[in-house]
N, C-alpha and C. Protein backbone atom coordinates (compact mmCIF):
# COMPACT_ATOMS: atom_id res chain seq x y z
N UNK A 1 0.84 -1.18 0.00
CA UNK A 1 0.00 0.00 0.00
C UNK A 1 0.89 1.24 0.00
N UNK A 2 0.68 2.27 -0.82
CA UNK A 2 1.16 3.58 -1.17
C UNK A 2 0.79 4.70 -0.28
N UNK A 3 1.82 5.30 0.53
CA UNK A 3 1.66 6.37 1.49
C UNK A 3 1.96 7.69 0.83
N UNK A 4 1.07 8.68 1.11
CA UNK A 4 0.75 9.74 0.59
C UNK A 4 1.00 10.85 1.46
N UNK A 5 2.04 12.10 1.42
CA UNK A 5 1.89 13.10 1.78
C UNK A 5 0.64 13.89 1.77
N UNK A 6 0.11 14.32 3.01
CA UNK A 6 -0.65 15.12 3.15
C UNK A 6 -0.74 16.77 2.52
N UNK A 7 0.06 16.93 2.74
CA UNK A 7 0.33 19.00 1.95
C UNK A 7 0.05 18.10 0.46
N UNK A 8 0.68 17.29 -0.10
CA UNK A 8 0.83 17.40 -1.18
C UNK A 8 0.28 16.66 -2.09
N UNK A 9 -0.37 15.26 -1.56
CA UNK A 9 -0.96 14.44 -2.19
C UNK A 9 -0.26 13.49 -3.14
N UNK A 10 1.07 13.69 -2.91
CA UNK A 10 2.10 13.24 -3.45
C UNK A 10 2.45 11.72 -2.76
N UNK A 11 2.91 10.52 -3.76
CA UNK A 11 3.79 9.79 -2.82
C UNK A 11 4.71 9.53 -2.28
N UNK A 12 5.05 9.03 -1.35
CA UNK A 12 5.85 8.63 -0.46
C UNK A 12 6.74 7.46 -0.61
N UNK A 13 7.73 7.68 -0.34
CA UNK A 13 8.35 6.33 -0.72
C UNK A 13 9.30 6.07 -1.94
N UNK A 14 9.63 4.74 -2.43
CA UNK A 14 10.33 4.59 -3.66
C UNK A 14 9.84 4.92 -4.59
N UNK A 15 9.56 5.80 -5.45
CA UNK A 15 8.98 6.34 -6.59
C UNK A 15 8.92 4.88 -7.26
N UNK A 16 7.82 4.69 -8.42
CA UNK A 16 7.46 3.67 -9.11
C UNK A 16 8.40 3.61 -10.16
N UNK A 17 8.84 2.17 -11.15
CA UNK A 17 9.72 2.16 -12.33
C UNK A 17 8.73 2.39 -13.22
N UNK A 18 9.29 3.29 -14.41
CA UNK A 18 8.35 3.45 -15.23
C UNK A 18 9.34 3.34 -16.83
N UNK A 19 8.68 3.26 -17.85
CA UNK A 19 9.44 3.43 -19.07
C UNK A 19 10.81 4.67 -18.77
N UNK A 20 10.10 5.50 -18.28
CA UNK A 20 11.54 7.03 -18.11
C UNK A 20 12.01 6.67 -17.56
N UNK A 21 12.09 5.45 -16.65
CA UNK A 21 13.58 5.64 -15.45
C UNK A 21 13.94 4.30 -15.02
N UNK A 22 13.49 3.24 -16.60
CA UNK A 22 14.61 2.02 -16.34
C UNK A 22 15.38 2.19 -17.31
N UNK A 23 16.34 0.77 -17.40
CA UNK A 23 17.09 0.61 -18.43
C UNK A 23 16.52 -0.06 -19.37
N UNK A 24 16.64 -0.52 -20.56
CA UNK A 24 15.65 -1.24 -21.46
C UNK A 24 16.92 -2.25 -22.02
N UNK A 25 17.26 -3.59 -21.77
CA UNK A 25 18.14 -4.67 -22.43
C UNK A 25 17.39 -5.54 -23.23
N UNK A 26 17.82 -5.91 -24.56
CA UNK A 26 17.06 -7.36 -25.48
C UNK A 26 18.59 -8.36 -25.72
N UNK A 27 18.39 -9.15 -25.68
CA UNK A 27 18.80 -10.45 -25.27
C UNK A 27 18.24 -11.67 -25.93
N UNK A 28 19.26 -11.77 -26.80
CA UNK A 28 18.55 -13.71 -27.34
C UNK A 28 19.60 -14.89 -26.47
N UNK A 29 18.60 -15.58 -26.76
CA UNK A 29 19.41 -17.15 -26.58
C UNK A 29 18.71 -17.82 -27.33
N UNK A 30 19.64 -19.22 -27.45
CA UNK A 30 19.18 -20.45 -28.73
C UNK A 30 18.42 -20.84 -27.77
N UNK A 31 16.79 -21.09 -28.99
CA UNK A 31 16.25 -21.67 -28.84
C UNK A 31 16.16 -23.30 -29.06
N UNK A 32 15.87 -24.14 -27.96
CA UNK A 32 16.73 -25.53 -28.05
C UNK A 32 14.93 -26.43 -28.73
N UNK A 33 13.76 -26.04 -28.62
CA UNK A 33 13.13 -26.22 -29.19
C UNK A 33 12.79 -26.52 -30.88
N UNK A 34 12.93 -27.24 -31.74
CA UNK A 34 13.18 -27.45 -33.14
C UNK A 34 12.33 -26.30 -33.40
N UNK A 35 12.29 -25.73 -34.83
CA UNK A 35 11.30 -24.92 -35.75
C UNK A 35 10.62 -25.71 -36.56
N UNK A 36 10.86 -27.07 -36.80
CA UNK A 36 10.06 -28.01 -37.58
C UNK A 36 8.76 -27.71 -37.20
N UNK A 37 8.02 -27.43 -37.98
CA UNK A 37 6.40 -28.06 -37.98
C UNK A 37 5.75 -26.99 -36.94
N UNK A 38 6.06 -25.95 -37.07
CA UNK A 38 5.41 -24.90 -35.90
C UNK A 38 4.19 -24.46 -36.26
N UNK A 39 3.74 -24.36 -37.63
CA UNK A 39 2.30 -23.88 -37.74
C UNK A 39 1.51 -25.05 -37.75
N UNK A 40 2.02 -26.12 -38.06
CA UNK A 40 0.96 -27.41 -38.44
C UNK A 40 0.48 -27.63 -39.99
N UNK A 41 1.00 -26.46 -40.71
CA UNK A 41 0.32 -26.16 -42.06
C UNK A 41 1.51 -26.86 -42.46
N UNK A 42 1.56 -27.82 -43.36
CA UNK A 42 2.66 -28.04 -44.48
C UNK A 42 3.24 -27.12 -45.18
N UNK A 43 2.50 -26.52 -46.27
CA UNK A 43 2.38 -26.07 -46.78
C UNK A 43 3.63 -24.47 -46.35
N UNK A 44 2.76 -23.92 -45.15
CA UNK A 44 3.53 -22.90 -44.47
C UNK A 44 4.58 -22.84 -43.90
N UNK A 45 4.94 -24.39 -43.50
CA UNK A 45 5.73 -24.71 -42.53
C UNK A 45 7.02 -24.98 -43.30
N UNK A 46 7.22 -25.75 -44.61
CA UNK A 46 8.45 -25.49 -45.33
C UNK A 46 8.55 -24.16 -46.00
N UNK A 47 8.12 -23.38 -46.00
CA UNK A 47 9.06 -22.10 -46.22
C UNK A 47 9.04 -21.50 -45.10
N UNK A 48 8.63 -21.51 -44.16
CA UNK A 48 9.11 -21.16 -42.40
C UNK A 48 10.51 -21.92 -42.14
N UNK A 49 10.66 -22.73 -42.42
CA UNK A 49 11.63 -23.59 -42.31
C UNK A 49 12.65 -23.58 -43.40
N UNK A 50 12.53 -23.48 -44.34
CA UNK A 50 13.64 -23.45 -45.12
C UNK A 50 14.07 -21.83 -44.92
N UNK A 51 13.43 -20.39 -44.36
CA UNK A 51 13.85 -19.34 -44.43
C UNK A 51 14.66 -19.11 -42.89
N UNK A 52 14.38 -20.05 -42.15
CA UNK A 52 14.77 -20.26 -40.92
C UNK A 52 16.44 -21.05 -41.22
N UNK A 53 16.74 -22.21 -41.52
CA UNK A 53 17.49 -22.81 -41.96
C UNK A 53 18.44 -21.83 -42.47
N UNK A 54 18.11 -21.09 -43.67
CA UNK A 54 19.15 -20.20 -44.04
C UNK A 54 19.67 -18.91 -43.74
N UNK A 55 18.93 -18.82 -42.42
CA UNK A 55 19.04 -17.72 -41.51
C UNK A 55 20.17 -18.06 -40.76
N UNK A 56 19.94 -18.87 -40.21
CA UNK A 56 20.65 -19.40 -38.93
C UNK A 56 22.31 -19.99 -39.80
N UNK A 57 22.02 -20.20 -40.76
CA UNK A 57 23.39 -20.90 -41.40
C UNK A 57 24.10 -19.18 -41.93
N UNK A 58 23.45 -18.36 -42.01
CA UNK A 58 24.01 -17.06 -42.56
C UNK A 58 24.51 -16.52 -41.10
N UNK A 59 24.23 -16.91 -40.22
CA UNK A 59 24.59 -16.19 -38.53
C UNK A 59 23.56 -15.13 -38.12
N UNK A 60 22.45 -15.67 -38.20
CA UNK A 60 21.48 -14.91 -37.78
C UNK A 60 20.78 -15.59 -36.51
N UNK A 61 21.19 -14.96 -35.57
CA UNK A 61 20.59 -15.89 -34.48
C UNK A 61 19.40 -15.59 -34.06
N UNK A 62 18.48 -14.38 -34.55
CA UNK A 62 17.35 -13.93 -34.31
C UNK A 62 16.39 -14.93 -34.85
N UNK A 63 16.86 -15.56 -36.13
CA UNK A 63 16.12 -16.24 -36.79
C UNK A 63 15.19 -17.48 -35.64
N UNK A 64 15.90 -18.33 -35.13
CA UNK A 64 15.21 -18.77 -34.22
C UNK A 64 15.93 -19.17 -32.52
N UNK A 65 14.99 -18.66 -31.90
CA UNK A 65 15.44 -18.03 -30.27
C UNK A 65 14.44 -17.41 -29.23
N UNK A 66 15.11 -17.74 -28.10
CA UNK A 66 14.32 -17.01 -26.86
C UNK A 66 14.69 -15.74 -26.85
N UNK A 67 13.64 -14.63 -26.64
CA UNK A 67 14.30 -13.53 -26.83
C UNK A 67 14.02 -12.90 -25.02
N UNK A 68 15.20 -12.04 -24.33
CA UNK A 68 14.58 -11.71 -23.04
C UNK A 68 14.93 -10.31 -23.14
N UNK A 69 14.03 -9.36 -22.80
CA UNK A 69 13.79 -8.34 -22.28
C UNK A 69 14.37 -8.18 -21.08
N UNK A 70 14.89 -7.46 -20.74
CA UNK A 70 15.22 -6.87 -19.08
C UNK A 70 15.22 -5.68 -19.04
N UNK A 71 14.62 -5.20 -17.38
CA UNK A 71 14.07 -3.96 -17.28
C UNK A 71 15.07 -3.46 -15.95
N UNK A 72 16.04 -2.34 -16.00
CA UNK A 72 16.84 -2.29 -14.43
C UNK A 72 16.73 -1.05 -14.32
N UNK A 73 16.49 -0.89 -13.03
CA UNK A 73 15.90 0.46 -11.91
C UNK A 73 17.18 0.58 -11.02
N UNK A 74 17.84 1.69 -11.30
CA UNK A 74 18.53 2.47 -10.26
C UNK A 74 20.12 1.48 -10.21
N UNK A 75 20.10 0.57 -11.14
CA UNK A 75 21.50 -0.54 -11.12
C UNK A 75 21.18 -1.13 -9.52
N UNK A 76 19.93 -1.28 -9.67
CA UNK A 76 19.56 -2.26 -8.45
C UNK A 76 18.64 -3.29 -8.36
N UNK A 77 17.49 -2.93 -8.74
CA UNK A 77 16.12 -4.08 -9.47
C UNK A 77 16.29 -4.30 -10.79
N UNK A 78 15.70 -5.20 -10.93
CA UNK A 78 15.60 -5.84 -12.49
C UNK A 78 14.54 -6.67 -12.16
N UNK A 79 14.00 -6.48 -13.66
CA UNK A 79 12.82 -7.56 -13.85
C UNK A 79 13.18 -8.06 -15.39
N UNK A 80 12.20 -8.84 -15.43
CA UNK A 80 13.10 -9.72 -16.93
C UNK A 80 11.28 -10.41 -17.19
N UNK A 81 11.54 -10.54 -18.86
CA UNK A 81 10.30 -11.20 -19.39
C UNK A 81 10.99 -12.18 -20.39
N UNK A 82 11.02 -13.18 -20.66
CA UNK A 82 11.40 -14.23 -22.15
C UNK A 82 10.11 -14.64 -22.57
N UNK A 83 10.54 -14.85 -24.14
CA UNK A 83 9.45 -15.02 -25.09
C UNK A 83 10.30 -16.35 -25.92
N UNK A 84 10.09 -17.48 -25.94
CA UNK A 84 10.41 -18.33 -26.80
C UNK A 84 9.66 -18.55 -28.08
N UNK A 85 10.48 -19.56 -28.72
CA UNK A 85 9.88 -19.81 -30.50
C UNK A 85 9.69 -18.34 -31.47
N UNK A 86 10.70 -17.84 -30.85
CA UNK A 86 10.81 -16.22 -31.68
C UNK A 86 11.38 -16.80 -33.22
N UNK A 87 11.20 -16.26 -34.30
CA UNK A 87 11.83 -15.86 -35.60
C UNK A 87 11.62 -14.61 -36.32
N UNK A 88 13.22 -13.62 -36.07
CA UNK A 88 13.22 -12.49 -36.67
C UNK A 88 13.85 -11.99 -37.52
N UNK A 89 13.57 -11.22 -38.07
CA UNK A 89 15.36 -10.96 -39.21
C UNK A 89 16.59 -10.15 -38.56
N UNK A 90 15.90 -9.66 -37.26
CA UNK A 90 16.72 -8.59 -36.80
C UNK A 90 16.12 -8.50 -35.01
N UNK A 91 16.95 -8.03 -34.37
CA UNK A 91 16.91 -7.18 -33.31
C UNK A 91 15.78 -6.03 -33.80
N UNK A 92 15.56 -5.33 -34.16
CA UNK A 92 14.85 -4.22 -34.63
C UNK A 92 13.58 -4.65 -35.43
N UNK A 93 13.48 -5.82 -35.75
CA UNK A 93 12.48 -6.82 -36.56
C UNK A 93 11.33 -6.89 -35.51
N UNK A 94 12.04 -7.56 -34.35
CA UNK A 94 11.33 -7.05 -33.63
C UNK A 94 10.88 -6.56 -32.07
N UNK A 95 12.18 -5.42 -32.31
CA UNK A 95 11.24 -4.23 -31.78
C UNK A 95 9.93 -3.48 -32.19
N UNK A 96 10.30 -3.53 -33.78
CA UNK A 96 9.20 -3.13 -34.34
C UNK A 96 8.22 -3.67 -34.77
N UNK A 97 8.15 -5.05 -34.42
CA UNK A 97 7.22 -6.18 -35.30
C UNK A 97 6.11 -6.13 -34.68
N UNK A 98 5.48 -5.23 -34.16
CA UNK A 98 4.56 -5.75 -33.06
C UNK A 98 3.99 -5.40 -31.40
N UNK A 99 3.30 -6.37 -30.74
CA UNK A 99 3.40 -5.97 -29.49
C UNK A 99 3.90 -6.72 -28.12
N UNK A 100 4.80 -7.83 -28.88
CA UNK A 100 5.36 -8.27 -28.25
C UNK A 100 6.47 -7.43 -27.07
N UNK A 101 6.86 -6.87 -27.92
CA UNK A 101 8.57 -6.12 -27.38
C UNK A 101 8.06 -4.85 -26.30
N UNK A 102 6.51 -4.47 -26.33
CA UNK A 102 6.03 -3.32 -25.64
C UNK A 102 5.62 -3.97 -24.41
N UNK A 103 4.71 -5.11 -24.72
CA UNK A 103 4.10 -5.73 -23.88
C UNK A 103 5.42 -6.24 -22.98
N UNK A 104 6.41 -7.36 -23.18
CA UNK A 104 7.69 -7.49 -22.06
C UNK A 104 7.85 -6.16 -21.68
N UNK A 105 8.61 -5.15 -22.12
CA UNK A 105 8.61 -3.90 -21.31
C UNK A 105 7.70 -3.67 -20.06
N UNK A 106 6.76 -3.86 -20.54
CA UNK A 106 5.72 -3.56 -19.31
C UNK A 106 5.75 -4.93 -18.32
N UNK A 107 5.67 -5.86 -18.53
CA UNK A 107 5.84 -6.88 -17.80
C UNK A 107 6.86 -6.95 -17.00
N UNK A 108 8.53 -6.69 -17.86
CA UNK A 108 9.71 -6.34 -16.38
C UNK A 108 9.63 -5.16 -15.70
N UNK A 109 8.18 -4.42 -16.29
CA UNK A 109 8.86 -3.06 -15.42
C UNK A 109 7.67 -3.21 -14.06
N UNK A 110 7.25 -4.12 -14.41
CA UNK A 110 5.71 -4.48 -13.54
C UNK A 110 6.36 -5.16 -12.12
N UNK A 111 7.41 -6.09 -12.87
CA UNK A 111 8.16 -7.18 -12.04
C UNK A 111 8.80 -6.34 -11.02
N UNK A 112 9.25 -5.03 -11.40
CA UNK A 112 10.24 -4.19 -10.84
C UNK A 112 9.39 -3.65 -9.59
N UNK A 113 8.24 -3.43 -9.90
CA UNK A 113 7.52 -2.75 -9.20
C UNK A 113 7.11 -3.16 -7.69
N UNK A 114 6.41 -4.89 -7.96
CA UNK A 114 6.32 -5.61 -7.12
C UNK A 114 7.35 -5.73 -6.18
N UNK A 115 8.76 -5.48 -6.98
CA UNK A 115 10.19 -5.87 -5.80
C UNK A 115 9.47 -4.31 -4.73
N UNK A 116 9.74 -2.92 -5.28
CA UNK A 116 9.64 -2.11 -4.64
C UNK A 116 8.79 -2.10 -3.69
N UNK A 117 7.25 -2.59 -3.95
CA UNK A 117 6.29 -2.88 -2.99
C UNK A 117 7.00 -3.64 -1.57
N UNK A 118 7.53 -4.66 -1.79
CA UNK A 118 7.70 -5.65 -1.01
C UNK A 118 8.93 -5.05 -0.14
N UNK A 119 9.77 -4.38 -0.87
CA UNK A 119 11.05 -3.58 -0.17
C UNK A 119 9.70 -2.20 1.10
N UNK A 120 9.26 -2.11 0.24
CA UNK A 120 7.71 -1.20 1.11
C UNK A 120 7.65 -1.92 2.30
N UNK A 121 7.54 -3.12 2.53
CA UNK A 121 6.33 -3.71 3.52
C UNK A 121 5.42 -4.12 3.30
N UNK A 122 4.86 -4.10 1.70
CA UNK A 122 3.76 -4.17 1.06
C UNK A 122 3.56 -5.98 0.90
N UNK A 123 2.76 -6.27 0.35
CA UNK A 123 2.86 -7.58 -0.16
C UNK A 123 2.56 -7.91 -1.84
């Protein structure tokens, strides 16, 4: 629970993490999960796979991977989100692909939050 100055109506306490005042890290790792057969479609699934294949043989490790987000407050909290069975062309593929990369943001910075609560007294 959030304690509030009276004069000011202001809070009290560890100010909340917000987009302005973490750090923002992206982070892959191999995904140890195959890419074979991920849609179920035949059809879809060999050229998912053969564009995957020649990704990964060109050194593209975005192509298929866990990707993790991490969110750090003050070089002291961190919160972290992973997303497996990723395939991207890029780091920036996707940042921009979507709402994946917004949605983790909010999720480690959520994570961050909860630490602060609990550093509170809070639960």
């Amino acid at each position: 629970m959030q304690d509030y100055c009276l004069a000011t109506d202001e809070p009290i306490g560890i100010p909340r993490a917000t987009t302005d005042n973490v750090g923002i890290s992206i982070t892959w790792e191999p995904e140890y999960d195959s890419f074979v057969g991920q849609s179920g479609i035949e059809e879809y699934d060999r050229a998912d796979e053969k564009w995957v294949s020649e990704q990964l043989e060109q050194g593209n490790p975005w192509a298929w991977c866990i990707i993790c987000v991490k969110a750090t407050y003050r070089d002291v909290l961190e919160g972290t989100d992973y997303l497996g069975g990723c395939s991207y062309g890029s780091e920036r593929d996707f940042i921009e692909g979507g709402d994946y990369y917004p949605n983790m943001v909010a999720n480690a910075i959520a994570e961050i939050n909860e630490q602060i609560e609990i550093l509170e007294g809070g639960e």
